[in-house]
Protein backbone atom coordinates (compact mmCIF):
# COMPACT_ATOMS: atom_id res chain seq x y z
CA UNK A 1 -69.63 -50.65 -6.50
CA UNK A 2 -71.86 -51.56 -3.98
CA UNK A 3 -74.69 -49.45 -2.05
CA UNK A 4 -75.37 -50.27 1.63
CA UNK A 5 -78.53 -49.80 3.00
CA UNK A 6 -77.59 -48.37 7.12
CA UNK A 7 -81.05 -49.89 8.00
CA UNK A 8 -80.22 -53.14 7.68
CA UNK A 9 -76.88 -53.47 6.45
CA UNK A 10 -77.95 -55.09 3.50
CA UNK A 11 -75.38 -54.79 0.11
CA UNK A 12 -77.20 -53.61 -3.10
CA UNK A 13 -75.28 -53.61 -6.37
CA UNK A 14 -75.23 -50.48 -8.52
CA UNK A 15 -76.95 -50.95 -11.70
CA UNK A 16 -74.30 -49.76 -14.48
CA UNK A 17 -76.85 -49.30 -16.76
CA UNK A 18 -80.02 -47.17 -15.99
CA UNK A 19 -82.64 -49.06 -18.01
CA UNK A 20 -85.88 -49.55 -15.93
CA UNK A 21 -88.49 -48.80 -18.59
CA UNK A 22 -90.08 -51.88 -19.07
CA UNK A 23 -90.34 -52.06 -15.00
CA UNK A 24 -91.99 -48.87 -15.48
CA UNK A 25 -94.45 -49.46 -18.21
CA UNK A 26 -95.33 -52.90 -16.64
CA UNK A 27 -96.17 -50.87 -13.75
CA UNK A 28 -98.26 -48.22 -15.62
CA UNK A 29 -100.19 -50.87 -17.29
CA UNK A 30 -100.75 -52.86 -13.94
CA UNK A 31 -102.59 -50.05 -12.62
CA UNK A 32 -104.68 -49.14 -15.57
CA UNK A 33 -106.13 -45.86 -15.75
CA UNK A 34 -104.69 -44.06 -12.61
CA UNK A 35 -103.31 -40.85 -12.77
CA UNK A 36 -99.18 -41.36 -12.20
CA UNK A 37 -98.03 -38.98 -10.01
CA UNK A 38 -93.89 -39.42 -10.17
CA UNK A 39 -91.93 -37.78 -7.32
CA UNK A 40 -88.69 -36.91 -7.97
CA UNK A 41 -86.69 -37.62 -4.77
CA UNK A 42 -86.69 -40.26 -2.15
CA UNK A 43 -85.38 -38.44 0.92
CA UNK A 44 -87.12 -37.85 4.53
CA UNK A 45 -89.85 -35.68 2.55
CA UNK A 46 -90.32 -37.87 -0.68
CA UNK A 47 -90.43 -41.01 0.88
CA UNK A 48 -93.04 -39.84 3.31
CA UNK A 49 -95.13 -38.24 0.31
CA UNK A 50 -95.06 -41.28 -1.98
CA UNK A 51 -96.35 -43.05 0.81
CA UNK A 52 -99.12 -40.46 1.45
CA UNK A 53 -100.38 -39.74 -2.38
CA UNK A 54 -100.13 -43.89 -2.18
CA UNK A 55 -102.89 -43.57 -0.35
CA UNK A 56 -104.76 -40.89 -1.29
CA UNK A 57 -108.65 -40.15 -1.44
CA UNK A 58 -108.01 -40.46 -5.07
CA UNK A 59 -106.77 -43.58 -6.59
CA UNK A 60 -102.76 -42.74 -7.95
CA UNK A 61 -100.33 -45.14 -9.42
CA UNK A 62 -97.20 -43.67 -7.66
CA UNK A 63 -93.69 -43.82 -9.10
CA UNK A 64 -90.82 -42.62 -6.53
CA UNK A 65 -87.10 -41.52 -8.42
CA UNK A 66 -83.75 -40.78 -6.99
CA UNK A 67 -80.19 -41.41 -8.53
CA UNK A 68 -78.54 -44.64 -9.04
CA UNK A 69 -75.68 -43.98 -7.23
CA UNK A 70 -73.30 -45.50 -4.02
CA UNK A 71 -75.11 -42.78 -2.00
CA UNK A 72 -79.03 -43.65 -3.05
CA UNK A 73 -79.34 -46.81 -4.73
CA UNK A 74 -80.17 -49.07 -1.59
CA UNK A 75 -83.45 -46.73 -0.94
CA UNK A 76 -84.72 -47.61 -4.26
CA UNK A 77 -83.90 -51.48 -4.14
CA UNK A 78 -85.26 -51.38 -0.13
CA UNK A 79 -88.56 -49.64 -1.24
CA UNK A 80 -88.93 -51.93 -3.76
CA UNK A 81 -87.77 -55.34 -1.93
CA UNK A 82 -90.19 -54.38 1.32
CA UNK A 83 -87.90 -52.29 3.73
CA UNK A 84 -89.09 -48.58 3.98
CA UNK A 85 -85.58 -46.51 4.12
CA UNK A 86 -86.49 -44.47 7.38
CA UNK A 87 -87.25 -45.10 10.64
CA UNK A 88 -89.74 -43.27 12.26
CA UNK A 89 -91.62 -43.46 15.96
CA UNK A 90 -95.17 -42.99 13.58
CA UNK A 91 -96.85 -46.58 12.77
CA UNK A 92 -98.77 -45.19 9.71
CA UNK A 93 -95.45 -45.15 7.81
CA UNK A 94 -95.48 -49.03 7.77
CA UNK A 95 -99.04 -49.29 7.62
CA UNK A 96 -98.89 -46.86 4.53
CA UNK A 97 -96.17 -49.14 2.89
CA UNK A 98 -98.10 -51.98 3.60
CA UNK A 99 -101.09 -50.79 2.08
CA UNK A 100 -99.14 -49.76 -1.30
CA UNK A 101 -97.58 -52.78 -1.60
CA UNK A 102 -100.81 -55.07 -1.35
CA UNK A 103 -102.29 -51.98 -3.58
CA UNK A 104 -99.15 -52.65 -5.88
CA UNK A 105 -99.40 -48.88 -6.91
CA UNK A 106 -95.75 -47.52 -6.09
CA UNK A 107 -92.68 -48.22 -7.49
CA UNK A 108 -89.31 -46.75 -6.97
CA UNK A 109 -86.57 -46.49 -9.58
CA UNK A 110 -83.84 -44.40 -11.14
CA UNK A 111 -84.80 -44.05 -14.65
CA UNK A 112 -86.21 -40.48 -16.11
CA UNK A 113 -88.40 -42.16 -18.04
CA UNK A 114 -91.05 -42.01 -15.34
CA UNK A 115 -91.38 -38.18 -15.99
CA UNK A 116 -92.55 -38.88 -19.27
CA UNK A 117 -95.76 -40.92 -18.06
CA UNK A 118 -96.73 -38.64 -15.17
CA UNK A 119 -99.49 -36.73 -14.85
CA UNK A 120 -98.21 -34.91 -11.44
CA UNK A 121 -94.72 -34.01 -11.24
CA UNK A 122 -93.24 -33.59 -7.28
CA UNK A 123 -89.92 -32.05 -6.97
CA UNK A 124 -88.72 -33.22 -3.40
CA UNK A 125 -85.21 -33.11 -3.94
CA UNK A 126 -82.74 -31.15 -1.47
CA UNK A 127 -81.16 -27.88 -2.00
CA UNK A 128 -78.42 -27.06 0.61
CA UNK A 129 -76.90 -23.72 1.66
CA UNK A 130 -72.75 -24.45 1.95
CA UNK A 131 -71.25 -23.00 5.04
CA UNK A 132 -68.18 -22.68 5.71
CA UNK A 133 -67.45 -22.63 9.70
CA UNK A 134 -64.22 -23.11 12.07
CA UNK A 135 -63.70 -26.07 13.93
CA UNK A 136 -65.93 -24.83 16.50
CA UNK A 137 -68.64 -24.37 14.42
CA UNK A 138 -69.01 -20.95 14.21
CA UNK A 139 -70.46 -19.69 10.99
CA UNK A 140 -67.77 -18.00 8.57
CA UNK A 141 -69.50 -17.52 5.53
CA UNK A 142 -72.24 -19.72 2.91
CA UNK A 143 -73.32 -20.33 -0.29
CA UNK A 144 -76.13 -21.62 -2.35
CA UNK A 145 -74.87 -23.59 -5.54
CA UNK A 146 -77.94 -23.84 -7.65
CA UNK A 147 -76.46 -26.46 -10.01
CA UNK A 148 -77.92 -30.04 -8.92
CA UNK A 149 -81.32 -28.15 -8.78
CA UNK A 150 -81.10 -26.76 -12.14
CA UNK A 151 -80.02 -30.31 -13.61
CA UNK A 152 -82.85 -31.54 -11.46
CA UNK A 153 -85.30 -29.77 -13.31
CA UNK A 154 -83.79 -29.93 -16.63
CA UNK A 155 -83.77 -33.34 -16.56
CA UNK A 156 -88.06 -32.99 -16.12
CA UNK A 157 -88.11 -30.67 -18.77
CA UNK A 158 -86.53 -32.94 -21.33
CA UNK A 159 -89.04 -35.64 -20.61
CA UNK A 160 -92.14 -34.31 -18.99
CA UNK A 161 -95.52 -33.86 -21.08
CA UNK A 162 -96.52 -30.74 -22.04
CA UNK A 163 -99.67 -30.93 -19.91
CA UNK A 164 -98.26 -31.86 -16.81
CA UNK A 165 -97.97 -30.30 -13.55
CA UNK A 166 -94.84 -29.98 -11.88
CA UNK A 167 -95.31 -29.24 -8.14
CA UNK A 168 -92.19 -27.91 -6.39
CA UNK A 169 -92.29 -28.53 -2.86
CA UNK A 170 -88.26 -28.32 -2.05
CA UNK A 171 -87.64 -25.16 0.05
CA UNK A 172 -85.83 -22.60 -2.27
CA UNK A 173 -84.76 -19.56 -2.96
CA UNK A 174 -87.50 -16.59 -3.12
CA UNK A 175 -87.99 -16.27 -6.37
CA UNK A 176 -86.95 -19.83 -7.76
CA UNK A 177 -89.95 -21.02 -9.98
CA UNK A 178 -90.41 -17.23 -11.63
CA UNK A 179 -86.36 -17.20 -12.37
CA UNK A 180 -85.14 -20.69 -12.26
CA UNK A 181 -88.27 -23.46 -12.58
CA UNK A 182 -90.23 -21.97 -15.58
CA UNK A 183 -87.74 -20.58 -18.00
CA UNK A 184 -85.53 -24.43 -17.77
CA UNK A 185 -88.93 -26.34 -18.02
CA UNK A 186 -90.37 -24.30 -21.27
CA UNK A 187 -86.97 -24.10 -22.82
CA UNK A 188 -86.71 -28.02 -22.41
CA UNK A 189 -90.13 -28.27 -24.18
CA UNK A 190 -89.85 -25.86 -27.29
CA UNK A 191 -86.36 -27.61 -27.57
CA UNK A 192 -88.79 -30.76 -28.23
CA UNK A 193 -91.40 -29.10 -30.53
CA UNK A 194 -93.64 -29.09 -27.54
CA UNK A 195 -96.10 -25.98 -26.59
CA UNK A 196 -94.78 -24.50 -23.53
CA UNK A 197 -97.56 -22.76 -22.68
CA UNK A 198 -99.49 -25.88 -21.56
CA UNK A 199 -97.40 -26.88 -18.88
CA UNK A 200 -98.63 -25.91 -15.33
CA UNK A 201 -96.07 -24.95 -12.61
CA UNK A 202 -97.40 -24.81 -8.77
CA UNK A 203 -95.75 -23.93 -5.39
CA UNK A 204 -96.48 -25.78 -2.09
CA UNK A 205 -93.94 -26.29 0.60
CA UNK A 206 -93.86 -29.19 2.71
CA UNK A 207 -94.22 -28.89 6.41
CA UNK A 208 -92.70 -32.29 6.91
CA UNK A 209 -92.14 -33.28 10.74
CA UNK A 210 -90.17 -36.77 10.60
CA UNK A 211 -91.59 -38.53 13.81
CA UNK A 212 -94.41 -39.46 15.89
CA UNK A 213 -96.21 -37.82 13.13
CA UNK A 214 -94.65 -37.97 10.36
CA UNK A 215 -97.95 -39.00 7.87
CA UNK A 216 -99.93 -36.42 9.74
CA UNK A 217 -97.54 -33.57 8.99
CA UNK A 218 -98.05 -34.03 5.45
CA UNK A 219 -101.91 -35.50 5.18
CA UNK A 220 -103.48 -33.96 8.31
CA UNK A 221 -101.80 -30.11 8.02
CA UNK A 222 -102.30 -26.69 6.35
CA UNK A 223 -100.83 -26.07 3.51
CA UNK A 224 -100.02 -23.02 1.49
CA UNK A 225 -99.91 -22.98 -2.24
CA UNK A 226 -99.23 -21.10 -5.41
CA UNK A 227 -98.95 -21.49 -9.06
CA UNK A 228 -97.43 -19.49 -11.71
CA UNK A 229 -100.75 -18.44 -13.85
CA UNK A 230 -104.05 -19.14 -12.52
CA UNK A 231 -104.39 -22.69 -14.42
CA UNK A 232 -101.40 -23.90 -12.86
CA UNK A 233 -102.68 -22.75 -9.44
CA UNK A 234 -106.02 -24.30 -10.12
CA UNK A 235 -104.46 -27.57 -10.85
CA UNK A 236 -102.24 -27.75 -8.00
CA UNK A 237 -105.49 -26.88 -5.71
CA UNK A 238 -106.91 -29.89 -7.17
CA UNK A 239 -104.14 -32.21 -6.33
CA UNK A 240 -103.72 -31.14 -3.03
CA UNK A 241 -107.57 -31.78 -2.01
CA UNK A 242 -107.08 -35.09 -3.27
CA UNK A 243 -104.24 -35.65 -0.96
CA UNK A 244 -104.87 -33.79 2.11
CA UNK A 245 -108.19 -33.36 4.29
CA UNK A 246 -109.01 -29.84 3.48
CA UNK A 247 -112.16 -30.31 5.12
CA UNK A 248 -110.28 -29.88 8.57
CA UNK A 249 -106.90 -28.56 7.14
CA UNK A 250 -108.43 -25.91 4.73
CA UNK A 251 -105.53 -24.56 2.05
CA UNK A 252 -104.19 -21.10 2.01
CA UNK A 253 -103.33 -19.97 -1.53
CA UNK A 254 -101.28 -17.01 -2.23
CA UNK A 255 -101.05 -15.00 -5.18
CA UNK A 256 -97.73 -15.81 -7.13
CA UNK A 257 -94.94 -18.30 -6.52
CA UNK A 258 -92.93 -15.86 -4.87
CA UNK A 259 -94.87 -15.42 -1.93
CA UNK A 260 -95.49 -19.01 -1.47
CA UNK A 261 -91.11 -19.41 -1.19
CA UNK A 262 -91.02 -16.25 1.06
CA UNK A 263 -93.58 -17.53 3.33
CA UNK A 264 -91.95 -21.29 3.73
CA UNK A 265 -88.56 -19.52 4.70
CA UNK A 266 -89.82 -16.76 6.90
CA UNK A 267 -91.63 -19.11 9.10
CA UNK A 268 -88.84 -21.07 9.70
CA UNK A 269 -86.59 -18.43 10.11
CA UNK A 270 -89.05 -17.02 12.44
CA UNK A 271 -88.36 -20.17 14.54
CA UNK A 272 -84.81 -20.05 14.15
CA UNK A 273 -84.63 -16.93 15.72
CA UNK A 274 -87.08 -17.51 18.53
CA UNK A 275 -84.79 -20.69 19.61
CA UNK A 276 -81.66 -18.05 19.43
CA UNK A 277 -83.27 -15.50 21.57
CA UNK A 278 -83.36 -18.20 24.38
CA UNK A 279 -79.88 -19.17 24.27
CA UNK A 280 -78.93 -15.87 26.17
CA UNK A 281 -81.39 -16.26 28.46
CA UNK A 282 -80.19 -19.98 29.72
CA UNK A 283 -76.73 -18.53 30.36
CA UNK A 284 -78.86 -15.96 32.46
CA UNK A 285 -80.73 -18.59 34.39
CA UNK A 286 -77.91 -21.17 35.07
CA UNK A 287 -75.59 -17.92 36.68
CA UNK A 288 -78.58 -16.69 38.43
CA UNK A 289 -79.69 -20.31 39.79
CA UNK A 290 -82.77 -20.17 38.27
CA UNK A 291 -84.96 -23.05 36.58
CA UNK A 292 -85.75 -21.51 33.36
CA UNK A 293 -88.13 -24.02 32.50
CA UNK A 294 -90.43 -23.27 35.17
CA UNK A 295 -89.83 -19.16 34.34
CA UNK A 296 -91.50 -19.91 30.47
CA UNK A 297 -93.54 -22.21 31.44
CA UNK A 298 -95.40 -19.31 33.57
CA UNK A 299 -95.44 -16.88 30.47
CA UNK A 300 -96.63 -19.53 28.56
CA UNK A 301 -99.77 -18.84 30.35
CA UNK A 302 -99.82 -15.54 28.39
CA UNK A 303 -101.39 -16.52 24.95
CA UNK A 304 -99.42 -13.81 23.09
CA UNK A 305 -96.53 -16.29 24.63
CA UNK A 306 -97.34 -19.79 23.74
CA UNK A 307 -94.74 -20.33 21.72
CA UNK A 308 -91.47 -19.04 23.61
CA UNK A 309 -88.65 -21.60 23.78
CA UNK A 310 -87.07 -23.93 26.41
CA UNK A 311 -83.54 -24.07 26.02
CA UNK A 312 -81.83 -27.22 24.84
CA UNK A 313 -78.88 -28.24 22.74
CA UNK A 314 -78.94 -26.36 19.84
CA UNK A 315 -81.13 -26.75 16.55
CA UNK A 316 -80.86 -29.34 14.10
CA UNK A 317 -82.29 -31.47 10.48
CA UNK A 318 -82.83 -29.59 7.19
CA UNK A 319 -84.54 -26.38 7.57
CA UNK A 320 -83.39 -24.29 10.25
CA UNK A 321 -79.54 -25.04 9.97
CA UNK A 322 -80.20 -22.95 6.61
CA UNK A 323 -83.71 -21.80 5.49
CA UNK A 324 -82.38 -17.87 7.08
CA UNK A 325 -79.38 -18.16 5.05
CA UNK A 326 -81.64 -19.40 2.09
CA UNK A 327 -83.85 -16.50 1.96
CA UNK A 328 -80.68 -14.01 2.94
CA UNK A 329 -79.16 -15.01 -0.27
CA UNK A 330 -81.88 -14.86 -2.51
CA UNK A 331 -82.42 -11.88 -1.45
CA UNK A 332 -79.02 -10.43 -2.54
CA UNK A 333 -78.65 -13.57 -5.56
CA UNK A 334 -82.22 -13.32 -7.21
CA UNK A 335 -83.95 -10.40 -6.09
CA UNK A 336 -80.90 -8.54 -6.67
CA UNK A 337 -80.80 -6.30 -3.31
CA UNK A 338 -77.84 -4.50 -1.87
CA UNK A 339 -78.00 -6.25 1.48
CA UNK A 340 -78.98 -9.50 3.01
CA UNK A 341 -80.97 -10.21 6.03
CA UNK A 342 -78.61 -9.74 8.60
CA UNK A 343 -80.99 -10.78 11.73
CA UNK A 344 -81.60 -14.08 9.98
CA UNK A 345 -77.93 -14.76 9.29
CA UNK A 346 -77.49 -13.99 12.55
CA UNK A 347 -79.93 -16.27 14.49
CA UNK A 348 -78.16 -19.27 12.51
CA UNK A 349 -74.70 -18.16 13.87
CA UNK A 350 -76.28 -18.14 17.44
CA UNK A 351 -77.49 -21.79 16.97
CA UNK A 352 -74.60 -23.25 15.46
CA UNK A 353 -72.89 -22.17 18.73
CA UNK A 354 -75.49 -23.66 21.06
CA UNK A 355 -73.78 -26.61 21.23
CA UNK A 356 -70.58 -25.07 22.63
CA UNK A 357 -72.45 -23.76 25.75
CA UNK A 358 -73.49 -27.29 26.46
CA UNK A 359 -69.75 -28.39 26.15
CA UNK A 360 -68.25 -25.18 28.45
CA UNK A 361 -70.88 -26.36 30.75
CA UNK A 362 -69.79 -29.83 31.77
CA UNK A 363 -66.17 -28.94 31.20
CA UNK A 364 -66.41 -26.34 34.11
CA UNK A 365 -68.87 -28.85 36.10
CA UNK A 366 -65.63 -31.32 35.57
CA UNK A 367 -63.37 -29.27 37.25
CA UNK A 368 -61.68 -28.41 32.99
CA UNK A 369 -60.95 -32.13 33.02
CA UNK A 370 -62.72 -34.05 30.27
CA UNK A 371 -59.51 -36.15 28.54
CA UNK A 372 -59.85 -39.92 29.02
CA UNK A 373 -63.23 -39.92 30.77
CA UNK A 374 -65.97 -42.24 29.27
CA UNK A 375 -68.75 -40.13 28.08
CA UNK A 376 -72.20 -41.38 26.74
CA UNK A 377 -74.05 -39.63 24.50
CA UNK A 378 -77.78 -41.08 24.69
CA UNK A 379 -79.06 -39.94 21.08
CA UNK A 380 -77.61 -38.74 17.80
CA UNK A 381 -80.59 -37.41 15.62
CA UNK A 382 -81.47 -34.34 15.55
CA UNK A 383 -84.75 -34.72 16.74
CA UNK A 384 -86.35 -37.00 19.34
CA UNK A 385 -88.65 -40.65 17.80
CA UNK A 386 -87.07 -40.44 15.06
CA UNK A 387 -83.05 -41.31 12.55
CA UNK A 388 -82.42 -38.37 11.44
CA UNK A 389 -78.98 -36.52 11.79
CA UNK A 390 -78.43 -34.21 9.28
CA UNK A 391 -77.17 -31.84 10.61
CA UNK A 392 -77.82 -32.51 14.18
CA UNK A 393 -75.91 -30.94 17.25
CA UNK A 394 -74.84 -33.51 18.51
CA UNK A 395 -72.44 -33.82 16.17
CA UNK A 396 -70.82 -30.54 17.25
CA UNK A 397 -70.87 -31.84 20.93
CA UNK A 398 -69.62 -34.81 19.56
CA UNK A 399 -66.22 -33.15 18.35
CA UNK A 400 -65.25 -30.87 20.91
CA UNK A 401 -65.70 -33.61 23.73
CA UNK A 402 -63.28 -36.08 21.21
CA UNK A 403 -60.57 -32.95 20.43
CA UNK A 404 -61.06 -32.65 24.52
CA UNK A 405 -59.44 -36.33 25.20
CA UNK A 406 -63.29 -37.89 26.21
CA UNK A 407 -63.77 -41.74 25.52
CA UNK A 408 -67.08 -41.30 24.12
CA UNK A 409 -69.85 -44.16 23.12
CA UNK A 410 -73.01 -43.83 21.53
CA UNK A 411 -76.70 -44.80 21.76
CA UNK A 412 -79.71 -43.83 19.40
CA UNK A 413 -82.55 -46.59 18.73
CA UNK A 414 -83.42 -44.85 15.39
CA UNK A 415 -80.28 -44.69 13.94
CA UNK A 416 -77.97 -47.68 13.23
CA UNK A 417 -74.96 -46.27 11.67
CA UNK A 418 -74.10 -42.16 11.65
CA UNK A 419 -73.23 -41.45 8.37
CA UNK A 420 -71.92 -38.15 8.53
CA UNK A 421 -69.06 -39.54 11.12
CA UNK A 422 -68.57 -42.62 9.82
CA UNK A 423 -69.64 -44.73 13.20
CA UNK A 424 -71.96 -47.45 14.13
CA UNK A 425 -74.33 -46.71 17.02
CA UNK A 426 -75.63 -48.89 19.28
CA UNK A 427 -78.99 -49.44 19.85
CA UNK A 428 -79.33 -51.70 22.44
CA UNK A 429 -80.11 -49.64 25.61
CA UNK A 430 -79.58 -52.85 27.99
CA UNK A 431 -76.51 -53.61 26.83
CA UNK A 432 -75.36 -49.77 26.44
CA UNK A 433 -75.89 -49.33 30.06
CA UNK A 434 -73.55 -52.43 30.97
CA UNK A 435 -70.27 -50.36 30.69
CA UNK A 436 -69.66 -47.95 33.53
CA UNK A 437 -68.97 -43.72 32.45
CA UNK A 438 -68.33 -41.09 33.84
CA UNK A 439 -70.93 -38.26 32.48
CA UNK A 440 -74.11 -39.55 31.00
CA UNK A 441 -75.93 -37.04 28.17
CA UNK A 442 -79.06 -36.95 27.10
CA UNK A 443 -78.47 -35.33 23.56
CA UNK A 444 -81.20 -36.08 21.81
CA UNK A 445 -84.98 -36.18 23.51
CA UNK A 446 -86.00 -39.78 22.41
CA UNK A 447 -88.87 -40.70 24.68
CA UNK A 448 -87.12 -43.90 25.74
CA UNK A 449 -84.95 -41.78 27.84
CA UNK A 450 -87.54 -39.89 29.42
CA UNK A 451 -87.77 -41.11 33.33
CA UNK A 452 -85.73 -44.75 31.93
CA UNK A 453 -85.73 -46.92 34.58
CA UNK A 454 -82.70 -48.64 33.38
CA UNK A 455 -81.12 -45.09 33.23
CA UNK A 456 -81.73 -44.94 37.00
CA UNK A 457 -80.70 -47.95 37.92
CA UNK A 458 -77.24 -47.34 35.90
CA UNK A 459 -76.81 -43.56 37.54
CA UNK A 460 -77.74 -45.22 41.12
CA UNK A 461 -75.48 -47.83 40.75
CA UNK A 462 -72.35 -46.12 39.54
CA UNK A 463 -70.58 -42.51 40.08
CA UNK A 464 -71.76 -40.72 36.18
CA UNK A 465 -72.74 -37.46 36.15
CA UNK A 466 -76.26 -36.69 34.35
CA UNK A 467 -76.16 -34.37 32.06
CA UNK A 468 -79.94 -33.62 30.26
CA UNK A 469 -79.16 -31.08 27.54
CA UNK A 470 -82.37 -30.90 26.63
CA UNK A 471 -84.89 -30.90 29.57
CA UNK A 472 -86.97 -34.48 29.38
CA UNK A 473 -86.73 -35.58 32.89
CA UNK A 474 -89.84 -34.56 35.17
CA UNK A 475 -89.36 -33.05 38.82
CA UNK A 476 -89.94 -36.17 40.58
CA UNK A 477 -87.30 -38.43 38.62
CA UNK A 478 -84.77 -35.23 39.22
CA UNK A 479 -85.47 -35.55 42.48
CA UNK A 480 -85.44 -39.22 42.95
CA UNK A 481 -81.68 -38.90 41.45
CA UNK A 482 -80.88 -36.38 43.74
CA UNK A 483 -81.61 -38.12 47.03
CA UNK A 484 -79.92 -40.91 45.85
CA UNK A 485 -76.66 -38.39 46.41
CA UNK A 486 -76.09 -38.60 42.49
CA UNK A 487 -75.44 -35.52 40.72
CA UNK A 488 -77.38 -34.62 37.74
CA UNK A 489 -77.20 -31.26 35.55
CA UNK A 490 -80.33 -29.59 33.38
CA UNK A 491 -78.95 -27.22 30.89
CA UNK A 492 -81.06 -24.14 31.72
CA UNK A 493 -81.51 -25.24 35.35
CA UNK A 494 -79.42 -22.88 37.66
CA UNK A 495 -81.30 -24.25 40.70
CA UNK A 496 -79.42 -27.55 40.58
């Protein structure tokens, strides 16, 4: 079985057997007396905060795990062979890396054993909400299944010190750490001889922004935190002022671990539902031929205002595809109420669909004729600078132009091969540009798009259709496409 890294392309064989120890003790002893900090999870979050308590204002000997499987092998042999798994528009990622590796204080592998030397404990593994939706993607019903979580933990638990301090920062359930966390962990331990009672349990959720900047969204930004007694709050205080700069970011804590989960998934549930409420209002603009950019742009002037929405393709990545659903269903699953929260759910349904409106909108601008005509979709992630597409819209637009009869081709530069669909993606813009289409998308806001000359040049010298689903070209390059007699569409623009 091999493991393919979709950075590079690069096969790594599955170990069979998961024995890394003396790679781990070699490591511990390497780096002396550092505290080991071992996070457990090397996704878009974990990676990042390896790389950030790697280079911390206190001196850590970092140790990143994830599973040794088809799925996640090739992160831990890239991390460890000089290749950091994601690619991200923020140069302090590499610069981070670089620094660890000359530092030689992080290593990445699959073996449990790394719990048992740690000091710090990070859960940053990922807990999903199952939906089940029509081939439309309209939101049926969901699910949260519990069980990798609970095996995550467990697995801590049956090799963590007593004394250590397990910091959850994977978005969960309200209620999670109380319910879940703390009654696996200290059952692991007295199952060991071990006194429960000294283990320390904290609650900070991440506020990770892959991108432009990424390192900052972890190291330079607020955080709120929790614990589940007052020395496990104290202790996670202490860790996270050796991490971030709470000189200018100054921490928030709350009073139990409950609040802490509430507060992660209200505010982005909050957001979720402030990107729904638009998605009326850009039907409303486009049929009354107004620019609704310009419209919130103007009430943006109002400060109680700021932070209305522009409209765009539809919502995307990790959090608010589910966090609404998350907190709806522990709300019914842990807290044990009678009813869910049925505004939440329902801002998830809109955004789902926002991806349809996009489609019904070229399909009428095409006359209802979409089969056979070569479509380019510029961008697949979910969110502009950087390769992320879990979860991304695109995909939706993606399938209803191929069940249409579209020809479609694909460009991102962050992402080399699209997992979820199984395709390779180009990422040479020069060469994308060489074949001639028929509508041109902008589906993703990647700031090599914005005002592209070679975009121009391609529009100007063929008969495509621009369609920006997302709102990154300025006035003047609208304009300069326009009295070039080429026809370009802004998804919220009803003036065009």
């Amino acid at each position: 079985m091999k493991s393919v890294s979709p950075i590079n392309g690069i096969e790594y064989k599955v170990p069979n057997r998961l024995d890394d120890v003396s790679n781990i003790e070699n490591f511990r002893v390497k780096n002396g007396e550092k505290s080991v900090v071992t996070i457990q999870g090397l996704g878009f979050v974990g990676a990042a905060m390896a790389m950030v308590v790697a280079n911390a204002f206190k001196e850590y000997a970092v140790i990143g795990v994830d599973v040794a499987d088809e799925k996640n092998y090739w992160k831990i042999a890239s991390l460890n062979e000089g290749v950091f798994p994601i690619i991200a528009d923020d140069p302090k990622i590499e610069e981070y890396y670089t620094s660890s590796r000359v530092k030689g204080n992080f290593l990445a592998t699959y073996d449990s054993y790394a719990y048992k030397i740690a000091d710090v404990i990070i859960v940053d593994i990922n807990l999903d909400v199952q939906k089940k939706s029509d081939n439309q993607n309209k939101l049926l019903d969901f699910d949260v299944d519990l069980s990798a979580f609970k095996k995550a933990i467990q697995i801590i638990g049956q090799n963590c010190r007593e004394d250590a301090l397990v910091l959850v920062e994977t978005t969960v359930p309200v209620g999670t750490c109380k319910h879940i966390v703390e009654p696996i962990l200290k059952e692991e331990l007295t199952k060991r001889g071990m006194n429960s009672n000294r283990l320390k349990i904290g609650h900070s959720y991440e506020r990770v922004m892959p991108g432009p900047k990424y390192i900052e969204s972890i190291q330079n930004f607020y955080r709120v935190f929790s614990g589940i007694n007052e020395e496990s709050a104290d202790a996670t205080e202490e860790f996270l002022r050796s991490v971030i700069r709470t000189d200018e970011y100054p921490l928030t804590k709350l009073g139990n671990t409950n609040s802490t989960e509430l507060a992660k998934v209200l505010e982005n549930s909050f957001r979720a539902m402030n990107i729904a409420f638009i998605s009326e209002w850009t039907s409303l603009a486009e049929e009354a031929e107004v620019n609704l950019f310009d419209v919130v742009n103007a009430i943006r002037m109002r400060p109680t205002h700021k932070n209305i929405m522009l409209p765009g393709l539809g919502v995307g990545g990790y959090c608010l595809t589910k966090d609404p659903l998350l907190a709806s269903w522990s709300k019914v699953n842990v807290i044990k109420s009678k009813n869910g929260l049925e505004q939440s759910e329902a801002s998830v349904r809109i955004n789902d669909q926002l991806p349809l409106h996009a489609f019904k909108s070229l399909k009428k601008f095409m006359k209802d004729d979409l089969n056979g005509k070569n479509i380019l979709l510029l961008g697949v992630s979910y969110l502009n600078d950087v390769g992320d597409s879990r979860y991304t819209p695109v995909e939706t637009l993606y399938n209803l132009l191929k069940s249409a009869g579209a020809r479609i081709s694909l460009h991102d530069p962050f992402i080399s091969y699209w997992e979820e669909e199984e395709i390779a993606i180009n990422n040479d813009l020069k060469v994308t540009f060489e074949s001639n289409y028929d509508v041109i998308v902008i589906s993703t806001g990647h700031k090599i798009y914005r005002d592209n000359e070679l975009l121009f040049d391609s529009i100007i010298k063929g008969n495509a259709l621009l369609y920006d689903t997302i709102g990154v070209f300025t006035n003047e390059f609208i304009e300069r496409i326009r009295s070039n007699n080429k026809s370009i569409k802004v998804i919220g623009r009803g003036d065009l």
